[in-house]
C-alpha atoms as a PDB file:
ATOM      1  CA  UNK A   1      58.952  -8.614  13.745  1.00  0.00           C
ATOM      2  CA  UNK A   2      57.020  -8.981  10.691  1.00  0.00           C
ATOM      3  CA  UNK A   3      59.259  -8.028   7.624  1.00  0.00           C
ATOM      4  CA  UNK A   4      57.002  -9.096   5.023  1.00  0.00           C
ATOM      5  CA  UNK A   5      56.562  -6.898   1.858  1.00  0.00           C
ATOM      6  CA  UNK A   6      53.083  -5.394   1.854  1.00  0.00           C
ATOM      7  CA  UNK A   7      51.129  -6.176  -1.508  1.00  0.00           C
ATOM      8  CA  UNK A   8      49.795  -3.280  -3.389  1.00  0.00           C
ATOM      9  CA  UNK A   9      46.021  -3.012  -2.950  1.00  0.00           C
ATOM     10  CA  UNK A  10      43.698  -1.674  -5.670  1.00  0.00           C
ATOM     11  CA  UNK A  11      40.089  -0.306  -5.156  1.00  0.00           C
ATOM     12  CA  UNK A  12      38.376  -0.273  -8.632  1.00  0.00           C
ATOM     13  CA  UNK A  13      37.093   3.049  -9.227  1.00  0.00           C
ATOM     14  CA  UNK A  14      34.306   1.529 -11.915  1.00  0.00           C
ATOM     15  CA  UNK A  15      32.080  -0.176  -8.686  1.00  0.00           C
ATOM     16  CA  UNK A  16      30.100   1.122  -6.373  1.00  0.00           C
ATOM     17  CA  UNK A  17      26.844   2.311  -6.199  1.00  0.00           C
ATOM     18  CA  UNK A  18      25.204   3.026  -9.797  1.00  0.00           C
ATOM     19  CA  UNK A  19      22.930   6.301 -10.372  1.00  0.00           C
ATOM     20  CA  UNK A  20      19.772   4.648  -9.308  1.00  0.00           C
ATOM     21  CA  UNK A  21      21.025   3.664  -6.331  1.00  0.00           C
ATOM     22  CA  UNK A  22      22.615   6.480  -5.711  1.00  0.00           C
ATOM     23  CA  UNK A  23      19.332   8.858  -6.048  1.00  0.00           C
ATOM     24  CA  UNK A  24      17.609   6.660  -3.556  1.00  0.00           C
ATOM     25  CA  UNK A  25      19.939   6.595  -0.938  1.00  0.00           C
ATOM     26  CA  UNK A  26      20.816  10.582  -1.481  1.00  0.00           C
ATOM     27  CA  UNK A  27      16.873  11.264  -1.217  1.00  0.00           C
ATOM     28  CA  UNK A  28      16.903   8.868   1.895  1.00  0.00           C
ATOM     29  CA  UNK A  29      19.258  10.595   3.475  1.00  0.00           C
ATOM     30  CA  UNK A  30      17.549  13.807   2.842  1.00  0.00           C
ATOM     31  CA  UNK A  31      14.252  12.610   4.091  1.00  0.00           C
ATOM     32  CA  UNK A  32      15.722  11.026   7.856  1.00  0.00           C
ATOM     33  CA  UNK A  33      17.841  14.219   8.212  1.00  0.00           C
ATOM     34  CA  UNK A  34      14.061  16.641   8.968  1.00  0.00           C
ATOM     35  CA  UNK A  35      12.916  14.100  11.559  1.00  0.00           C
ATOM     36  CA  UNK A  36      10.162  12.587  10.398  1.00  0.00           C
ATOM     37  CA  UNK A  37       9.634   8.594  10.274  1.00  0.00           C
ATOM     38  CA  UNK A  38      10.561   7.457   6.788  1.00  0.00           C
ATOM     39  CA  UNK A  39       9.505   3.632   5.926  1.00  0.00           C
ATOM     40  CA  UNK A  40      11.647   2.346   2.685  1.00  0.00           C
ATOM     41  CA  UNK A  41       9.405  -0.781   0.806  1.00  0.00           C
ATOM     42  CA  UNK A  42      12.063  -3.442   0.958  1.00  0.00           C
ATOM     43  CA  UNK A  43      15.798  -3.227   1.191  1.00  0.00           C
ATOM     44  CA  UNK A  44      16.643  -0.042  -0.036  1.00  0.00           C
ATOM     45  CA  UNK A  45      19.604  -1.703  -1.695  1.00  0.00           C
ATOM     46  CA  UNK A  46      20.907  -5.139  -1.346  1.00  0.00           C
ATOM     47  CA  UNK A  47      23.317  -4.566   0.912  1.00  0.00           C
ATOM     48  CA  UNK A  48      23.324  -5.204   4.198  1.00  0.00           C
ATOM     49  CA  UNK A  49      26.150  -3.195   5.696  1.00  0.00           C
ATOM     50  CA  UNK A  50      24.404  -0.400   3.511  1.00  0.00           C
ATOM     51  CA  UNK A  51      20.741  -1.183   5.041  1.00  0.00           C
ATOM     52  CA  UNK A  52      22.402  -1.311   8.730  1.00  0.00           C
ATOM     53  CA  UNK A  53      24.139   2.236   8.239  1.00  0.00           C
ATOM     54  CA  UNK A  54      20.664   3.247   6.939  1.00  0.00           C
ATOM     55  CA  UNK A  55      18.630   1.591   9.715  1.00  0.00           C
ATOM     56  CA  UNK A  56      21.053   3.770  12.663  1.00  0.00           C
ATOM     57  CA  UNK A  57      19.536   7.014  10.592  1.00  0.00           C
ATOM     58  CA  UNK A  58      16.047   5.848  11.308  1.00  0.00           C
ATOM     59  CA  UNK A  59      15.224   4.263   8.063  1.00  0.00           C
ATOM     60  CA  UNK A  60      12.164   1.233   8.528  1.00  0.00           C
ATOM     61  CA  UNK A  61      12.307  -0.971   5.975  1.00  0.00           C
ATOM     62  CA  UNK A  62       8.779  -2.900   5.086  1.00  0.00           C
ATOM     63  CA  UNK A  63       7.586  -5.599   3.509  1.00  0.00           C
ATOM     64  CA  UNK A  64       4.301  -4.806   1.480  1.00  0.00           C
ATOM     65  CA  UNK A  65       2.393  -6.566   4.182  1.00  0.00           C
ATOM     66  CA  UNK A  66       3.365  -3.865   6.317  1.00  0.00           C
ATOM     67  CA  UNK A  67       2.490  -1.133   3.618  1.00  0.00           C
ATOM     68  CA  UNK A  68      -0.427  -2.347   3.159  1.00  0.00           C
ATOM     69  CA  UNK A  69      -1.167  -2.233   7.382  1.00  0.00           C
ATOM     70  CA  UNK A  70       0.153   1.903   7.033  1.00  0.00           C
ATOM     71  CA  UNK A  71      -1.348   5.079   6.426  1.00  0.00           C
ATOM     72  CA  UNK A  72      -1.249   8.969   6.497  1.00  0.00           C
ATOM     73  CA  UNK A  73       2.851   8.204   6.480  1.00  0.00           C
ATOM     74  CA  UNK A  74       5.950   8.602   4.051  1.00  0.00           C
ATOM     75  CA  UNK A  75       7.551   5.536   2.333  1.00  0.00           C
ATOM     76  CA  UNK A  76      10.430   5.453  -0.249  1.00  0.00           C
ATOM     77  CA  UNK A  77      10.348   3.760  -2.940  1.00  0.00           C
ATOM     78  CA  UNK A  78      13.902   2.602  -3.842  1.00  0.00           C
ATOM     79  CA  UNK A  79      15.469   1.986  -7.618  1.00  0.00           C
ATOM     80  CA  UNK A  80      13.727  -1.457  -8.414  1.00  0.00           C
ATOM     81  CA  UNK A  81      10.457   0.176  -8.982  1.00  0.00           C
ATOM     82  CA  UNK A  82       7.033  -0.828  -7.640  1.00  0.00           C
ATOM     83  CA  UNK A  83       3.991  -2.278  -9.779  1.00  0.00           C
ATOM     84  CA  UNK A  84       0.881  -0.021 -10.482  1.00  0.00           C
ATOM     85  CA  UNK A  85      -1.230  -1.398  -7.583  1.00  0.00           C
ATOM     86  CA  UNK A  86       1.465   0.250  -4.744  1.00  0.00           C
ATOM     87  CA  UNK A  87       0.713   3.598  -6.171  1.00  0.00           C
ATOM     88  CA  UNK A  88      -3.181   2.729  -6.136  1.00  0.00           C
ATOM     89  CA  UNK A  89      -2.737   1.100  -2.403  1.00  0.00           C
ATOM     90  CA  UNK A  90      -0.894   4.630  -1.436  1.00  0.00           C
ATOM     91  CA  UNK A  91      -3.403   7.108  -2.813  1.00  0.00           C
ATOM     92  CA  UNK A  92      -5.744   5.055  -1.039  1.00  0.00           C
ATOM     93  CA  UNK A  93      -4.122   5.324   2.540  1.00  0.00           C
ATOM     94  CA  UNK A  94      -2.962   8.834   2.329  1.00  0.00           C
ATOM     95  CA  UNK A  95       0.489   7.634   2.007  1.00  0.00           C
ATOM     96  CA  UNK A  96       3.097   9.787   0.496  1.00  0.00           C
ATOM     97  CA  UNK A  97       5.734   8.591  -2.222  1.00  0.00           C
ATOM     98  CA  UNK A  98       8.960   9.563  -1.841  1.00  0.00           C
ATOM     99  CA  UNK A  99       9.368   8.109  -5.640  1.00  0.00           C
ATOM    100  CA  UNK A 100      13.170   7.197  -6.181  1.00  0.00           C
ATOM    101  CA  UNK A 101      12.681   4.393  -8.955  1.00  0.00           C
ATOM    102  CA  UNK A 102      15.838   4.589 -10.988  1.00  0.00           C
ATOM    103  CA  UNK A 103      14.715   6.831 -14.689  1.00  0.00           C
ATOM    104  CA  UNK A 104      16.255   3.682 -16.336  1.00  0.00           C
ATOM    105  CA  UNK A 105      13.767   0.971 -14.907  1.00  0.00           C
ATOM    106  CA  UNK A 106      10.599   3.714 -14.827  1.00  0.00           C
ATOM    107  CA  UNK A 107      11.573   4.059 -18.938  1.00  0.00           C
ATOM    108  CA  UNK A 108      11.158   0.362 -19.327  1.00  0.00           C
ATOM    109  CA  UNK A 109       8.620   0.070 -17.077  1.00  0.00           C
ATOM    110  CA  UNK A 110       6.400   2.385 -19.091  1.00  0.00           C
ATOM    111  CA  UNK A 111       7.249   0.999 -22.515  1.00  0.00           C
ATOM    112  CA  UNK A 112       6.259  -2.490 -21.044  1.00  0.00           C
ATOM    113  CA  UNK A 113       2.727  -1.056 -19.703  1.00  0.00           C
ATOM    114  CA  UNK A 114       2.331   0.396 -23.709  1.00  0.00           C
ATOM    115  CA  UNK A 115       3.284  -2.528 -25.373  1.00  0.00           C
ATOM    116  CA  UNK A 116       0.706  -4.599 -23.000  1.00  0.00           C
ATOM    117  CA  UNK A 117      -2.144  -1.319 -23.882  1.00  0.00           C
ATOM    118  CA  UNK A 118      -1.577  -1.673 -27.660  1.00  0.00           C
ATOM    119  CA  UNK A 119      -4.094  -4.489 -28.880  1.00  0.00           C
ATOM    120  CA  UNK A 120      -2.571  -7.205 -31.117  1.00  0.00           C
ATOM    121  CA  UNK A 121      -3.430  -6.728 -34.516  1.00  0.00           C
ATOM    122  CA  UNK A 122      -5.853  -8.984 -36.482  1.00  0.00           C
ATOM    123  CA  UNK A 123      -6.928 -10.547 -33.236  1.00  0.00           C
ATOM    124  CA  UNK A 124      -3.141 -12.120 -33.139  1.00  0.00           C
ATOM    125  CA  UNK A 125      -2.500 -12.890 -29.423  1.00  0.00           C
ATOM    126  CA  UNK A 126       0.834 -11.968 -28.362  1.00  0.00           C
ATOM    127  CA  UNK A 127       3.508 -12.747 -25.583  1.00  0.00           C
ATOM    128  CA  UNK A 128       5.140 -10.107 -23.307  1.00  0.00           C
ATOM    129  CA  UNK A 129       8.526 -12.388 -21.906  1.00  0.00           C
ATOM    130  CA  UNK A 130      10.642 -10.361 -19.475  1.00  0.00           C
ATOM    131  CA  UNK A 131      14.401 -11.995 -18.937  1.00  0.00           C
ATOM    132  CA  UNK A 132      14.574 -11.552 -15.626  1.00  0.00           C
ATOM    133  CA  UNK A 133      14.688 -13.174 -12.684  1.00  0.00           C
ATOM    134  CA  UNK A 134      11.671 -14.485 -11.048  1.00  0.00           C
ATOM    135  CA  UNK A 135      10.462 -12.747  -7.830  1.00  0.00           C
ATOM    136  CA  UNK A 136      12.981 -10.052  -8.334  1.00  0.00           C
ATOM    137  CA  UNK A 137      11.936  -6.526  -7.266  1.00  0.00           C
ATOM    138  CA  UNK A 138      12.743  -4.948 -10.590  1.00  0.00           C
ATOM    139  CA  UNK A 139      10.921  -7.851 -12.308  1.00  0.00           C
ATOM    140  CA  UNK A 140       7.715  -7.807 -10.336  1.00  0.00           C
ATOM    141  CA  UNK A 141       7.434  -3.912 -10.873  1.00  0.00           C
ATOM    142  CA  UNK A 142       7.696  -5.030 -14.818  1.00  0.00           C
ATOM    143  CA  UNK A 143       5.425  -8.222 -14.745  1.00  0.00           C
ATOM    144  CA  UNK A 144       2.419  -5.686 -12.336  1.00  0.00           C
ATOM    145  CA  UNK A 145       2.484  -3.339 -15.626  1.00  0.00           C
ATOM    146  CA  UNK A 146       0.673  -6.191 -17.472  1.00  0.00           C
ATOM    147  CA  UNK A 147      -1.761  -6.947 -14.600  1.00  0.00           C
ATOM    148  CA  UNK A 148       0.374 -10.234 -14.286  1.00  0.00           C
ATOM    149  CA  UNK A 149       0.186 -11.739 -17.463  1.00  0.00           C
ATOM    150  CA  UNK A 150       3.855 -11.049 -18.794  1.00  0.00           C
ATOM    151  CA  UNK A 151       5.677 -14.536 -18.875  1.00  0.00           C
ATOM    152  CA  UNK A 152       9.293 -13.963 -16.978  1.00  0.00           C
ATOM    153  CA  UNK A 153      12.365 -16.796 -18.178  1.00  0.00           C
ATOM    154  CA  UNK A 154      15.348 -16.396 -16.532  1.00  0.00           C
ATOM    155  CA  UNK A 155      17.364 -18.449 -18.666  1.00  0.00           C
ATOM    156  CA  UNK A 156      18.092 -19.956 -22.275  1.00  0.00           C
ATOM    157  CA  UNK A 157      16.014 -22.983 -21.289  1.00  0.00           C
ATOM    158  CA  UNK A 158      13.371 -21.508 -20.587  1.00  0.00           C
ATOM    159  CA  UNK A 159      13.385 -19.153 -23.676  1.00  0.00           C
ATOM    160  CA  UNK A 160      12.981 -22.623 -25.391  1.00  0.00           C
ATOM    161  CA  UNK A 161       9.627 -23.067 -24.085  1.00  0.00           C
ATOM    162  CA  UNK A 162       8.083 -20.279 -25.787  1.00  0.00           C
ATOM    163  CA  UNK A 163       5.244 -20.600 -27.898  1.00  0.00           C
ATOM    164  CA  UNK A 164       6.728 -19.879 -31.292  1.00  0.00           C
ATOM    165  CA  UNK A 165       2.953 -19.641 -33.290  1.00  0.00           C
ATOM    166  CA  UNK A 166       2.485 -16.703 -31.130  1.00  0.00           C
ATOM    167  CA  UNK A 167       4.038 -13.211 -31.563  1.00  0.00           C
ATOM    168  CA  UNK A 168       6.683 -12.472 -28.787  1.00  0.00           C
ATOM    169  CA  UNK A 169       7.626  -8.833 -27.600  1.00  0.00           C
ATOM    170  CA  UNK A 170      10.656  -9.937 -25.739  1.00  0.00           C
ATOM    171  CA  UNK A 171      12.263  -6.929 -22.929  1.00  0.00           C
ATOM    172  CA  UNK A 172      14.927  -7.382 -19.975  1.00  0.00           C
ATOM    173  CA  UNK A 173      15.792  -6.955 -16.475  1.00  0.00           C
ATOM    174  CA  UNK A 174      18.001  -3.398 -16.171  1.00  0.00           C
ATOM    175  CA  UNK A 175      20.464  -5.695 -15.071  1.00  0.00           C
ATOM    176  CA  UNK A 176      21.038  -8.999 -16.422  1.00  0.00           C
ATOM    177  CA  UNK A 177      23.856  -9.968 -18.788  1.00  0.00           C
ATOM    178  CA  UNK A 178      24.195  -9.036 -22.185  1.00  0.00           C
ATOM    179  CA  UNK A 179      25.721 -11.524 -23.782  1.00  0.00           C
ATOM    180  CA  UNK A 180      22.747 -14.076 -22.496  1.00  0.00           C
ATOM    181  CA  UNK A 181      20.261 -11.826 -23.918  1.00  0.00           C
ATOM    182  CA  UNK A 182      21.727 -11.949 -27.149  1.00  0.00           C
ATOM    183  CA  UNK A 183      21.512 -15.662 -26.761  1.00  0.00           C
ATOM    184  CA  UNK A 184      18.033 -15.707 -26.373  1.00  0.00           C
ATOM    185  CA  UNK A 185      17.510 -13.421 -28.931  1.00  0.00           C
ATOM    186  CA  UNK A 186      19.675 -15.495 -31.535  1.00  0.00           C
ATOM    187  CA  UNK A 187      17.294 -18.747 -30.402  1.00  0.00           C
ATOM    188  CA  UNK A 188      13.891 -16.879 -31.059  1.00  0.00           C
ATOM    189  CA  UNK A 189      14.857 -15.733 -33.947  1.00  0.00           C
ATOM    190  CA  UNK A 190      16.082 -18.899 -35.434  1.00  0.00           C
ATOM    191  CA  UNK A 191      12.910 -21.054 -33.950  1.00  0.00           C
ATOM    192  CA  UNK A 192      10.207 -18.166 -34.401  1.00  0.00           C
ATOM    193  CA  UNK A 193       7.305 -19.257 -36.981  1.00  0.00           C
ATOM    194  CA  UNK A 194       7.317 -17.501 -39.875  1.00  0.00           C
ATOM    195  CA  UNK A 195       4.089 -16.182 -39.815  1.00  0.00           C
ATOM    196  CA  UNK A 196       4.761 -14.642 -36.617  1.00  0.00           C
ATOM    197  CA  UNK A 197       6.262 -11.741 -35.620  1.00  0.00           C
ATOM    198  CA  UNK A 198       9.080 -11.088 -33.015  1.00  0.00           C
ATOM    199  CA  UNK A 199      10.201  -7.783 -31.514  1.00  0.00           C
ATOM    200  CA  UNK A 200      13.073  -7.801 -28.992  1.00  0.00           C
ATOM    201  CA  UNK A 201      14.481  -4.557 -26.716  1.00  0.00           C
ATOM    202  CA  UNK A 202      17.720  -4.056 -25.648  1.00  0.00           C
ATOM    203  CA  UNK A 203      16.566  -2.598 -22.056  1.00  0.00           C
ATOM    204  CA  UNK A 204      19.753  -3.575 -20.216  1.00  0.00           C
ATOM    205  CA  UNK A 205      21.072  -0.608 -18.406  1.00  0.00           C
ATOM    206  CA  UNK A 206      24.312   0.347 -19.782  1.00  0.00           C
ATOM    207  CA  UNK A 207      25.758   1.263 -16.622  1.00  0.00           C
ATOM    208  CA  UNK A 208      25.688  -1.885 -15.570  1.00  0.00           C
ATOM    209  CA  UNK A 209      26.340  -3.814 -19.174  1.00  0.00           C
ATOM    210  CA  UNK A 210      30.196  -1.750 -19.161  1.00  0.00           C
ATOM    211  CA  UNK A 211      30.979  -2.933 -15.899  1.00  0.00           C
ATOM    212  CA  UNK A 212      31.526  -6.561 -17.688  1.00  0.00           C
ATOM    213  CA  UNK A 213      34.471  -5.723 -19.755  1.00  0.00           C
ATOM    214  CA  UNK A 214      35.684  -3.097 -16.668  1.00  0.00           C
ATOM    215  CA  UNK A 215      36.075  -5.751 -14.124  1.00  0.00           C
ATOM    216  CA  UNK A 216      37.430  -8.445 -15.870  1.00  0.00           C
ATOM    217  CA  UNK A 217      40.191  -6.196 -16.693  1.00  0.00           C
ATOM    218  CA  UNK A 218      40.510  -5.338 -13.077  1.00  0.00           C
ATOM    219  CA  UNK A 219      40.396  -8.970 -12.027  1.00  0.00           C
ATOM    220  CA  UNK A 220      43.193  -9.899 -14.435  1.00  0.00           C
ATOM    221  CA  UNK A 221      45.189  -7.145 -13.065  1.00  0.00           C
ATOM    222  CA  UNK A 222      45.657  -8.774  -9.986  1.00  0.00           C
ATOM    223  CA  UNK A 223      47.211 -12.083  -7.799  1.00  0.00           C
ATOM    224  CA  UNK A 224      44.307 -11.805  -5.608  1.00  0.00           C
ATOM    225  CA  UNK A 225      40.720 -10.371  -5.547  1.00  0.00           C
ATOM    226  CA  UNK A 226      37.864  -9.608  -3.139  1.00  0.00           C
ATOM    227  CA  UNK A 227      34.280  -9.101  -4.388  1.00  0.00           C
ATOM    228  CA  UNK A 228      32.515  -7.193  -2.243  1.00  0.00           C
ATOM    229  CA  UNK A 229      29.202  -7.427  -2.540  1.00  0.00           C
ATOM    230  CA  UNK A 230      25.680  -8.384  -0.760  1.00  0.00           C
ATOM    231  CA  UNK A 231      24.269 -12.419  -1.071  1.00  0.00           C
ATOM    232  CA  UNK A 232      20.669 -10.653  -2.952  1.00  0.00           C
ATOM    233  CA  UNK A 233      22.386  -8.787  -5.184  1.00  0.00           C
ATOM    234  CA  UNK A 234      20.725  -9.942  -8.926  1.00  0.00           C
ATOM    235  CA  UNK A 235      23.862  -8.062 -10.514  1.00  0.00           C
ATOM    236  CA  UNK A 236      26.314  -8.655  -8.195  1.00  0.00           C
ATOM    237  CA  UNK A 237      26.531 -12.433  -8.528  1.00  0.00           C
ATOM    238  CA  UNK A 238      26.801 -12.125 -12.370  1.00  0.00           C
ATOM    239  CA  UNK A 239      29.864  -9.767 -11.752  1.00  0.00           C
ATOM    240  CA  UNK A 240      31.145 -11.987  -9.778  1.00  0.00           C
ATOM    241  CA  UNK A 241      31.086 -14.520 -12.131  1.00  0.00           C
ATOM    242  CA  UNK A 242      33.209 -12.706 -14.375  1.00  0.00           C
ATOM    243  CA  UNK A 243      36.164 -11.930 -12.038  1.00  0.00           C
ATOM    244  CA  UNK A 244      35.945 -15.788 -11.293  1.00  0.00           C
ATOM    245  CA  UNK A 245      36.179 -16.345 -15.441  1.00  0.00           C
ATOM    246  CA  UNK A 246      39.110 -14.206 -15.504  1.00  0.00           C
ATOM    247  CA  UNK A 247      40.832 -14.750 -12.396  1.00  0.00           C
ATOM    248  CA  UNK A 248      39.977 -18.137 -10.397  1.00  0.00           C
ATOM    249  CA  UNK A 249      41.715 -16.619  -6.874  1.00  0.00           C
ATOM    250  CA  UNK A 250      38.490 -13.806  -6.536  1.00  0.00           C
ATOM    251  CA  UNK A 251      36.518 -14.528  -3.577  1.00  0.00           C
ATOM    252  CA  UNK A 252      33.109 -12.960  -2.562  1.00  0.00           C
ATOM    253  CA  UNK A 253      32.841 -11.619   1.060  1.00  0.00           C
ATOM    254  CA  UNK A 254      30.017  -9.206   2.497  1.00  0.00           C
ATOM    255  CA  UNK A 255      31.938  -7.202   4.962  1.00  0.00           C
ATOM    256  CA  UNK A 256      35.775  -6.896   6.334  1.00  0.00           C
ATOM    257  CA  UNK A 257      35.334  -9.666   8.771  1.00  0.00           C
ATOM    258  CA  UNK A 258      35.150 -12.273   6.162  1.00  0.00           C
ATOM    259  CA  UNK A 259      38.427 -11.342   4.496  1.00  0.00           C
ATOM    260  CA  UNK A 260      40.836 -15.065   5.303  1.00  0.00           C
ATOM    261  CA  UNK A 261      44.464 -13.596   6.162  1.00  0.00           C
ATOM    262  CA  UNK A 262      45.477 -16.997   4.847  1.00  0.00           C
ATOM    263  CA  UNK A 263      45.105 -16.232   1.064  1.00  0.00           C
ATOM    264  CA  UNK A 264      46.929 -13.022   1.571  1.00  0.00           C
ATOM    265  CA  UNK A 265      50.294 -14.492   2.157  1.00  0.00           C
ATOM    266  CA  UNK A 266      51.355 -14.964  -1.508  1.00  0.00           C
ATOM    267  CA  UNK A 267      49.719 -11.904  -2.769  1.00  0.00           C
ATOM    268  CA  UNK A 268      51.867  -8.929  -4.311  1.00  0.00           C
ATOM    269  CA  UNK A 269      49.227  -7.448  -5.820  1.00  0.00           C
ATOM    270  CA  UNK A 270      45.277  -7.476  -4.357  1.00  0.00           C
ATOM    271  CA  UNK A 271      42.003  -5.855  -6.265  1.00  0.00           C
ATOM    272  CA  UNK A 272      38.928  -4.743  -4.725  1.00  0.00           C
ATOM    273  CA  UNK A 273      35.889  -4.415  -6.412  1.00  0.00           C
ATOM    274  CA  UNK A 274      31.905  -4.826  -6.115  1.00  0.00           C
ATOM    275  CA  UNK A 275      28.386  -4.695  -7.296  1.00  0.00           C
ATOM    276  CA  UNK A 276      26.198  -1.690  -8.879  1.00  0.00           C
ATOM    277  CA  UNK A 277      24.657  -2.023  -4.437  1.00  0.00           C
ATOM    278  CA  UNK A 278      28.405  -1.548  -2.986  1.00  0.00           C
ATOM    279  CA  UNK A 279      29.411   0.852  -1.021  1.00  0.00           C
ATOM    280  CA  UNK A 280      32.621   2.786  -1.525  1.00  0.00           C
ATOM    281  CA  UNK A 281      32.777   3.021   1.755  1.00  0.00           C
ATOM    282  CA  UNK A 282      32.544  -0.416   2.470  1.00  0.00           C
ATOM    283  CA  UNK A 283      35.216  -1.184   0.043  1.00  0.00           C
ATOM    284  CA  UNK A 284      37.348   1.161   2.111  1.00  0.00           C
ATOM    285  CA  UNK A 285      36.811  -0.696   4.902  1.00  0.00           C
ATOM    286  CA  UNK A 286      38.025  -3.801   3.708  1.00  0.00           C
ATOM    287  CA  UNK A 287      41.161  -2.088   2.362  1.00  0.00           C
ATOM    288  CA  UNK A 288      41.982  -0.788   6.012  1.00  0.00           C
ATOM    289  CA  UNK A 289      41.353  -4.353   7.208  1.00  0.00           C
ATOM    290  CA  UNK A 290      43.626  -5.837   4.692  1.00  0.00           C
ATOM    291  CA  UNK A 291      46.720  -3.500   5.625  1.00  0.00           C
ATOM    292  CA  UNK A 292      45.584  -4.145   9.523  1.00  0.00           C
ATOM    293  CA  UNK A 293      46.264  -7.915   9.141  1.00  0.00           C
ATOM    294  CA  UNK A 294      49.123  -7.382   6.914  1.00  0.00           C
ATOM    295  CA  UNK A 295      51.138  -5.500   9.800  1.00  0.00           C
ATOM    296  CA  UNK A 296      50.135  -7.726  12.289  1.00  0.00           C
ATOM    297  CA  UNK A 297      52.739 -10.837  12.975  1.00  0.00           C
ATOM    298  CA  UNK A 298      52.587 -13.374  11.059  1.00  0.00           C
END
């Protein structure tokens, strides 16, 4: 008989699936459910328990080889965005756009493509730097509005090795942290020549920037806490970084299975919480299989 007191499980209401991600998997969704073959270019979220679910509807997810090999067909375009040459490689094939790049990323997206369009003044040769991280989705959709010449640094380090004679129009990733772009910011601005000019953007999607403060609360609330959350999600692993700050028992899992029964012996209280790619759904399951090995014996 197991008499053991069951621990009080919390599922934070702040994850989950942002707006972006959200729009793309709602017009998804309404796209499978008339019949017709729907191809989504690249994982429409990372999330693989998501993708699967997805997949059983009769999503195909392609790689832009594969796009490139299609025609006369409809593909998705999920929240990261694509660069201008997808849309160009589309009209070209006859393919149709089902366009679901998140409004935040398609605002930056298009300032980016001005900034690159407006010529430097005085013949003054200028860098477009993108804090991002390299090969990203999000970032390559940014770096293709330059035709390739934007310089991407993913890091503080790499700010450093900037060319500080030349002026430097400095943007983000929707969903890198905050508080290292402010970093990078405070080094250019320090180490910038003075006869220079630097202009920085704030383009970090606020949706994801309040999560920070959000979670660590949640994590500090709590003995014990499972981040759920897919291995190629960009903001995911920075979230999860935080809940380890706060609270050093938070463990990252993928899916249910992963959950160890052994660390929930001396929990009373146990937090659930994920990325802006969770699903609530998935952070239900992981709550049912919680209680399931809670009741069995022990």
């Amino acid at each position: 008989m197991n008499n053991k007191t069951s621990p009080q499980i919390e599922i934070d209401e702040s994850s989950g699936f942002c707006f972006g991600v959200t729009t793309a998997i709602q017009k998804a969704e309404e796209e499978l459910s008339k019949g017709a073959p729907l191809y989504c270019l690249g994982d429409i979220v990372h999330n693989g328990q998501e993708c699967e679910r997805l997949k059983r509807l009769g999503l195909l997810t392609i790689d832009h080889e594969k796009f490139g090999m299609l025609k006369e067909v409809k593909v998705l375009l999920r929240a990261h965005g694509e660069p201008p040459s997808t849309y160009e490689l589309a009209r070209r094939k006859h393919i149709e756009i089902i366009d679901a790049t998140c409004p935040v990323v398609l605002r930056l997206q298009k300032r980016i493509k001005q900034e690159y369009d407006t010529p430097a003044p005085e013949g003054r040769k200028k860098q477009i730097v993108i804090f991002g991280k390299n090969g990203h989705a999000e970032v390559l959709g940014l770096v293709g509005q330059t035709n390739g010449e934007a310089i991407v640094i993913e890091n503080l380090e790499e700010a450093k090795q900037l060319d500080f004679n030349k002026d430097i129009r400095l943007y983000s990733q929707t969903t890198k942290s905050l508080d290292e772009f402010r970093e990078i910011v405070a080094y250019i601005q320090a180490h910038i020549a003075p006869h220079v000019t630097f202009q920085f953007y704030d383009t970090i999607c606020r949706q994801v920037a309040n999560r920070m403060p959000e979670i660590r609360r949640f994590a500090a609330a709590h003995d014990l806490v499972f981040f759920v959350c897919g291995h190629k999600s960009s903001n995911g692993k920075i979230l999860y970084q935080e809940c380890r700050k706060v609270n050093p028992n938070s463990y990252q899992i993928d899916q249910p299975e992963e959950i160890d029964r052994n660390l929930l012996q001396q929990a009373r209280s146990i937090g659930i919480c994920g990325a802006t790619s969770t699903p609530k759904w998935l952070m239900e399951a992981c709550k049912e299989t919680i209680l399931s090995l809670n009741r069995q014996p022990g």
